[in-house]
Protein backbone atom coordinates (compact mmCIF):
# COMPACT_ATOMS: atom_id res chain seq x y z
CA UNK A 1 -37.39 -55.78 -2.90
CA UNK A 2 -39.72 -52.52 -3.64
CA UNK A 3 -38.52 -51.51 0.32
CA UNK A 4 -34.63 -51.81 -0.79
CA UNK A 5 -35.14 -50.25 -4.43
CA UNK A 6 -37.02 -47.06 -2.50
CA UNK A 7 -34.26 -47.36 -0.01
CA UNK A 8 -31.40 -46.98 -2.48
CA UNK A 9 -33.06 -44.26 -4.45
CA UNK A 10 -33.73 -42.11 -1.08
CA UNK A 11 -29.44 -42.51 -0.82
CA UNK A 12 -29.11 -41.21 -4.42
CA UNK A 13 -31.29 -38.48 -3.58
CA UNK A 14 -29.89 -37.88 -0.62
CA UNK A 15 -26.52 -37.67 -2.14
CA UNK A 16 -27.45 -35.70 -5.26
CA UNK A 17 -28.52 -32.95 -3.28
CA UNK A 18 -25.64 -32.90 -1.03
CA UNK A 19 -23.47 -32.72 -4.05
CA UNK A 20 -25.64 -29.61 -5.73
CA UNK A 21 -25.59 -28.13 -2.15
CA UNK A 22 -21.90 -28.45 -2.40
CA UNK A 23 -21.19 -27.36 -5.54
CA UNK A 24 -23.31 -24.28 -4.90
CA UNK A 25 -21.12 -23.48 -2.12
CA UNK A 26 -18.07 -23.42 -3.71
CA UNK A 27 -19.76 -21.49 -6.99
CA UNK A 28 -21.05 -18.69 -4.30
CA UNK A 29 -17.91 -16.67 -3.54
CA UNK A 30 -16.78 -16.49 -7.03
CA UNK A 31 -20.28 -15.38 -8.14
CA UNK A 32 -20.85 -12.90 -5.23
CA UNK A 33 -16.84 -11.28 -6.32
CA UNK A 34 -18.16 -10.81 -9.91
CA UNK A 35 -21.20 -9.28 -9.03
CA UNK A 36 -19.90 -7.47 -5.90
CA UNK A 37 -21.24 -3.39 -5.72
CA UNK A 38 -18.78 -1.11 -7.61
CA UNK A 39 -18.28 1.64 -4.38
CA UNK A 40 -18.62 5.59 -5.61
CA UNK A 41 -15.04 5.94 -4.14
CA UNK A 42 -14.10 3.14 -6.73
CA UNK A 43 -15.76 5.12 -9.26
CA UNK A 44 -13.72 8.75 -8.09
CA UNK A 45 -10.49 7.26 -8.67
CA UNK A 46 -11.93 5.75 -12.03
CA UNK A 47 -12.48 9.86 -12.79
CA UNK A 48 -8.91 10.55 -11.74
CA UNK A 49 -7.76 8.47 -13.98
CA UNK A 50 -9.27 9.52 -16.48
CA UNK A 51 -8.23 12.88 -16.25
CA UNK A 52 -4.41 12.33 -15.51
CA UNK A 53 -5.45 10.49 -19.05
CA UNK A 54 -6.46 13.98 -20.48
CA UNK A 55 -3.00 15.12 -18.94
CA UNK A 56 -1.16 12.25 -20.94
CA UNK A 57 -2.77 13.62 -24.43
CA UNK A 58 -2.29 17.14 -23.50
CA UNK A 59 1.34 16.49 -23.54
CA UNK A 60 1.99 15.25 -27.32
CA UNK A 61 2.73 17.50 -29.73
CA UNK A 62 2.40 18.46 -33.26
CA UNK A 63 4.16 15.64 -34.55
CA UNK A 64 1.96 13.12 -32.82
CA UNK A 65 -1.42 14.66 -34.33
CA UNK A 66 -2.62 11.37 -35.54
CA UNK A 67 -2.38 9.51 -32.43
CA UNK A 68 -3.66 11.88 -30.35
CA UNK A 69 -6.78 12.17 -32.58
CA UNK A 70 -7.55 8.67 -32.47
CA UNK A 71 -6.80 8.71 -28.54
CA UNK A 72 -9.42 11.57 -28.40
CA UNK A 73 -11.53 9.31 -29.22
CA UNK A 74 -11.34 6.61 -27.03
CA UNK A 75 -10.89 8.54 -24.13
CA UNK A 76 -14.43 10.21 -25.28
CA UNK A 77 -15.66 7.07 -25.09
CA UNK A 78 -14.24 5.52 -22.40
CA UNK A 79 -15.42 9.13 -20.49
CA UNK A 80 -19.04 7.94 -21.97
CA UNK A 81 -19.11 4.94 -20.16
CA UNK A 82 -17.69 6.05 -17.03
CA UNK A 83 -20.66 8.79 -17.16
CA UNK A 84 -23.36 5.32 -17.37
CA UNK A 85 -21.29 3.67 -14.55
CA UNK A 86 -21.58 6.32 -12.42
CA UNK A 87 -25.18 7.19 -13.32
CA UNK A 88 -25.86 3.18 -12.29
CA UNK A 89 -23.76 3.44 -8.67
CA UNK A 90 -25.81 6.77 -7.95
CA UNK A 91 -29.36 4.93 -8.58
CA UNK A 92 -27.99 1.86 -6.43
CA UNK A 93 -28.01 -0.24 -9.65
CA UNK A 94 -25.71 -3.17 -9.64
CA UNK A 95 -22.10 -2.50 -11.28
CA UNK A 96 -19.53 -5.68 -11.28
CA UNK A 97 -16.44 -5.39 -11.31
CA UNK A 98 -15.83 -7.07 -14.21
CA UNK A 99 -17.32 -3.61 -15.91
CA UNK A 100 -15.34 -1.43 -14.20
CA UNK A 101 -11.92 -3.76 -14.66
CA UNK A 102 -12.68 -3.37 -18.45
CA UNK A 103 -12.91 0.26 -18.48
CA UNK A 104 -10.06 1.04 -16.30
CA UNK A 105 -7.51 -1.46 -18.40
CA UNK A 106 -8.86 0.66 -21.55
CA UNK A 107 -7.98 3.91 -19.39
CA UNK A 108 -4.77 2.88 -19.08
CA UNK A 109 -4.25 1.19 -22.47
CA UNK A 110 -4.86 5.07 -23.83
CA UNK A 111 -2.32 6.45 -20.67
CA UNK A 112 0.34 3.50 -21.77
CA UNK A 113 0.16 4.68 -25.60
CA UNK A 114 0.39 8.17 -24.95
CA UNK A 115 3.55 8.12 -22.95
CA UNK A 116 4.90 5.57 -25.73
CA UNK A 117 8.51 5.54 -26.55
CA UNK A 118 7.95 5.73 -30.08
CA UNK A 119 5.89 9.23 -29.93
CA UNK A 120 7.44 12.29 -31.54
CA UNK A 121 6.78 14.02 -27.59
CA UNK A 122 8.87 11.45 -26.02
CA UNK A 123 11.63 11.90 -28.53
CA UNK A 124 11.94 15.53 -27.28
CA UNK A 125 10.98 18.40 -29.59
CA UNK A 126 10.93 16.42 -33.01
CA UNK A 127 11.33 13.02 -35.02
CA UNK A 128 15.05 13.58 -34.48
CA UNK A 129 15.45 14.66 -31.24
CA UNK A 130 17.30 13.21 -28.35
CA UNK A 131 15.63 12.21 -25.32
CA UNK A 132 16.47 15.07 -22.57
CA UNK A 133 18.33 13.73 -19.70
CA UNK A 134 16.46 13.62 -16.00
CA UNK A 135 17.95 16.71 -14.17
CA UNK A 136 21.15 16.35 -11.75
CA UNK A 137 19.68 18.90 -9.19
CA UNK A 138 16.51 19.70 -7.49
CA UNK A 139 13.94 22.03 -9.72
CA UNK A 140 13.29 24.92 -7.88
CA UNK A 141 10.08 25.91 -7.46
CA UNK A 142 7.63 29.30 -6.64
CA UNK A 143 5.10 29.58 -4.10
CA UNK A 144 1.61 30.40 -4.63
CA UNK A 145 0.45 31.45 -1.45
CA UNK A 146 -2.81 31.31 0.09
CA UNK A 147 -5.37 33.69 -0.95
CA UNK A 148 -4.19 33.88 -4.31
CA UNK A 149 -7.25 34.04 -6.62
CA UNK A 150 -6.86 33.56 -10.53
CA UNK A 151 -9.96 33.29 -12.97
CA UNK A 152 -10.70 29.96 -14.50
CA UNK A 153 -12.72 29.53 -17.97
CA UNK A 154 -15.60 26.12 -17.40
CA UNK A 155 -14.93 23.46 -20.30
CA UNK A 156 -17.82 22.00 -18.65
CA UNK A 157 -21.05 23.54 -17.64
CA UNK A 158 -22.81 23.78 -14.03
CA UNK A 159 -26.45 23.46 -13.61
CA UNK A 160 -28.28 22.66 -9.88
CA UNK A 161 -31.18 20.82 -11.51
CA UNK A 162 -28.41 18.38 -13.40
CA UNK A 163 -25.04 18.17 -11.39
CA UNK A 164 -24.72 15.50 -8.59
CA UNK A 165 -22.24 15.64 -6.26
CA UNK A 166 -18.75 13.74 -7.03
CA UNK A 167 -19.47 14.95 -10.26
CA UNK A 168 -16.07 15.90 -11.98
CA UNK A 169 -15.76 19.44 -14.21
CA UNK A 170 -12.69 20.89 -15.59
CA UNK A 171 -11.77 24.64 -16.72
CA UNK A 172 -8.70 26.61 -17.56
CA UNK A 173 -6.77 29.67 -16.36
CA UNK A 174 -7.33 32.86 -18.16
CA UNK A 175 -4.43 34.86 -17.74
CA UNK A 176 -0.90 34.08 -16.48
CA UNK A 177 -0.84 34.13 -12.81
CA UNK A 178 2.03 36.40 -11.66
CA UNK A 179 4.32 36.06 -8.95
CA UNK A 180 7.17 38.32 -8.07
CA UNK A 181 6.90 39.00 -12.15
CA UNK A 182 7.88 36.01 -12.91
CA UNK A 183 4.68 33.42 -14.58
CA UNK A 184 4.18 30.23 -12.56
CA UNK A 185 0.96 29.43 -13.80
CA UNK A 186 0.38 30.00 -17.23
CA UNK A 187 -2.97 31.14 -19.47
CA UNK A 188 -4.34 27.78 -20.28
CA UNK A 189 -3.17 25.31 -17.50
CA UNK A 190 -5.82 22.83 -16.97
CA UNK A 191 -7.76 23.30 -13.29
CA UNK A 192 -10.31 19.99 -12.22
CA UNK A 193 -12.92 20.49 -9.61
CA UNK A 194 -15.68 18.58 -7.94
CA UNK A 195 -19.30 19.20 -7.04
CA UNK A 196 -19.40 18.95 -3.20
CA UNK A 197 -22.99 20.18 -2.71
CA UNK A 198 -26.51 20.70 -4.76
CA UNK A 199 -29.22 22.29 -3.82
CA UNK A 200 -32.04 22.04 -7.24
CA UNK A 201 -34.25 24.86 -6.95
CA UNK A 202 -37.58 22.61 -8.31
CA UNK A 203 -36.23 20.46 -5.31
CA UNK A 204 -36.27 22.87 -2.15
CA UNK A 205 -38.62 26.04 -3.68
CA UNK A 206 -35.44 27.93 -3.30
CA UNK A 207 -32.76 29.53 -4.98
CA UNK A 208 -30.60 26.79 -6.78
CA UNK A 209 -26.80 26.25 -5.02
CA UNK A 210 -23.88 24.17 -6.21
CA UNK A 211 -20.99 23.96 -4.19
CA UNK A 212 -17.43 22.92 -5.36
CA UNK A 213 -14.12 22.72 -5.19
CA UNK A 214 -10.91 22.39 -6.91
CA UNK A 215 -8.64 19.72 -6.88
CA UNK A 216 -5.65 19.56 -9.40
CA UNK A 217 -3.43 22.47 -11.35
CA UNK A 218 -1.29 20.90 -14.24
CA UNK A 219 1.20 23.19 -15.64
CA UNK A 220 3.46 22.57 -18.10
CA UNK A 221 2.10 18.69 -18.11
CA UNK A 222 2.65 18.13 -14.07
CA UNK A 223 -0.06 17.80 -12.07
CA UNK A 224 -0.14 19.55 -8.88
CA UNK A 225 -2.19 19.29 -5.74
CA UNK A 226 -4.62 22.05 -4.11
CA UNK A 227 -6.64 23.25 -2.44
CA UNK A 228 -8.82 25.74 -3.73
CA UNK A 229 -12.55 27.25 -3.37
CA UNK A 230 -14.82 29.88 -6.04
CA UNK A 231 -15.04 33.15 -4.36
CA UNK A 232 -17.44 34.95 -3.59
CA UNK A 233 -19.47 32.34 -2.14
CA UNK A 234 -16.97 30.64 -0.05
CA UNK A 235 -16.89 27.70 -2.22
CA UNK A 236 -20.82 27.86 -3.41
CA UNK A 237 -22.46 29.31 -6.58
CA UNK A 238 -25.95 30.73 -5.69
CA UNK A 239 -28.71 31.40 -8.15
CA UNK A 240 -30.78 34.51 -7.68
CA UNK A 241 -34.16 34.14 -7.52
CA UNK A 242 -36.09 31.05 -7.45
CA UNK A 243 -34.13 29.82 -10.93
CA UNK A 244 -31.49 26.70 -10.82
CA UNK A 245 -27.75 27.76 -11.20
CA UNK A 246 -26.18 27.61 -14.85
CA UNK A 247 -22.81 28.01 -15.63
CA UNK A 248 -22.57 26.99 -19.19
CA UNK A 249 -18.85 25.98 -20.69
CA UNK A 250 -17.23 29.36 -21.62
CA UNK A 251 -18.15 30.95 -18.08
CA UNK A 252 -15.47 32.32 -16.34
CA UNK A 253 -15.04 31.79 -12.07
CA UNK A 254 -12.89 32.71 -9.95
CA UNK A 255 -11.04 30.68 -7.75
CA UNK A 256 -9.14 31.03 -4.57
CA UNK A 257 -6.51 29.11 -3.43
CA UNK A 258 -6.69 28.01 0.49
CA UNK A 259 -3.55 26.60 1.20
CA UNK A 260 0.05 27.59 -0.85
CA UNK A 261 1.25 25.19 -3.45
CA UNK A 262 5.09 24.87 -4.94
CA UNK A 263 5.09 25.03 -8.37
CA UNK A 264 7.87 23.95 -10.84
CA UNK A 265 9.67 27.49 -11.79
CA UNK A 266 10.35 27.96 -15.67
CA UNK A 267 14.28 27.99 -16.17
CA UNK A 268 15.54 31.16 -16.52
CA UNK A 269 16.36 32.31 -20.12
């Protein structure tokens, strides 16, 4: 009797475990998706979206003041958490995906609500306005040929011993950039760049480097495109001297386009 009582307990054993080894296997995939590494090109398009965000709120008007104040905010924080994310995918930390789902729905909660149907912008120029009709023909559009430079104003500041690369900055264009005397790009329009290279001065005993480049031109709330470098440098900011580079918000570069873009012409009056 003690023989077939040991017996039938070794079975129960034998099958608990199997079940727990099967359950475990079944549990594994769904825990290793949740908990799978958030890649930095995951996290790039994260930072486009965020600024095609920016875009959205740049487009509402006057009449919309309230919303876009309270979408201000949000965005600011949603930008705040992006900046930890990222932060946590440079050190190698692990990022699910659940984290990143939850920040890009909120993204584009705050895109969805800006381009709303019910805002003052979308009505056209006012509460009482009529939605415009899409055009019938083709917009023309002016070239901006290669080698065109135009000064930019930083919104963000540069500094070697900070910036990483992939990290995202954004300035705007100081004056209206000409062509044929008619203004394609004007004073304002939002440029977005990316740090491509650092070099820290504490780091390599040398003068501090940051290369970059720019990305995106919106004008007049369309986002264009290009393909653009800061000159002189050929795309890098040096520091003189043994001292990082610092570029504080305010500082004006100049960038040079590398290849022509086709930008939407203004109607004429």
């Amino acid at each position: 009797m003690p023989s077939r009582l040991a017996s039938r307990a070794g079975i129960n054993g034998i099958r608990r475990a199997a079940l727990l080894l099967t359950v475990a296997l079944f549990a594994a995939p769904t825990l290793a998706q949740s908990v799978s590494p958030v890649t930095p090109q995951e996290i790039l398009h994260l930072q486009d979206s965020v600024f095609e965000a920016a875009v959205d709120l740049g487009r509402l008007r006057t009449g919309d003041a309230v919303l876009l104040q309270q979408l201000r905010g949000e965005l600011d924080h949603l930008r705040d958490e992006l900046a930890s994310l990222t932060d946590r995918v440079r050190k190698r930390e692990p990022v699910s995906r659940a984290e990143l789902t939850v920040v890009r729905d909120r993204v584009e909660d705050v895109r969805r609500r800006a381009r709303g149907e019910n805002t003052v912008t979308a009505a056209g120029l006012g509460p009482g306005a009529v939605a415009l009709a899409p055009p019938s023909t083709a917009v023309p559009t002016i070239q901006v040929l290669a080698g065109t430079r135009i000064d930019v104003r930083l919104l963000n500041g540069l500094n070697s011993a900070t910036a990483r690369i992939d990290d995202r900055f954004e300035a705007t264009t100081v004056a209206d950039l000409m062509v044929d005397g008619r203004p394609v790009v004007p004073a304002g329009s939002l440029v977005r760049g990316v740090v491509t290279a650092v070099q820290p001065a504490a780091v390599t005993k040398r003068p501090g480097r940051i290369g970059v480049r720019f990305d995106y031109l919106t004008v007049r709330y369309r986002a264009y495109r290009i393909q653009a470098t800061v000159t002189p440098g050929n795309g890098t900011i040096a520091a003189a001297g043994h001292r990082d580079v610092e570029r504080r918000a305010g500082a004006t570069l100049r960038l040079r386009f590398e290849s022509p873009v086709a930008i939407a012409a203004l109607p004429s009056p």
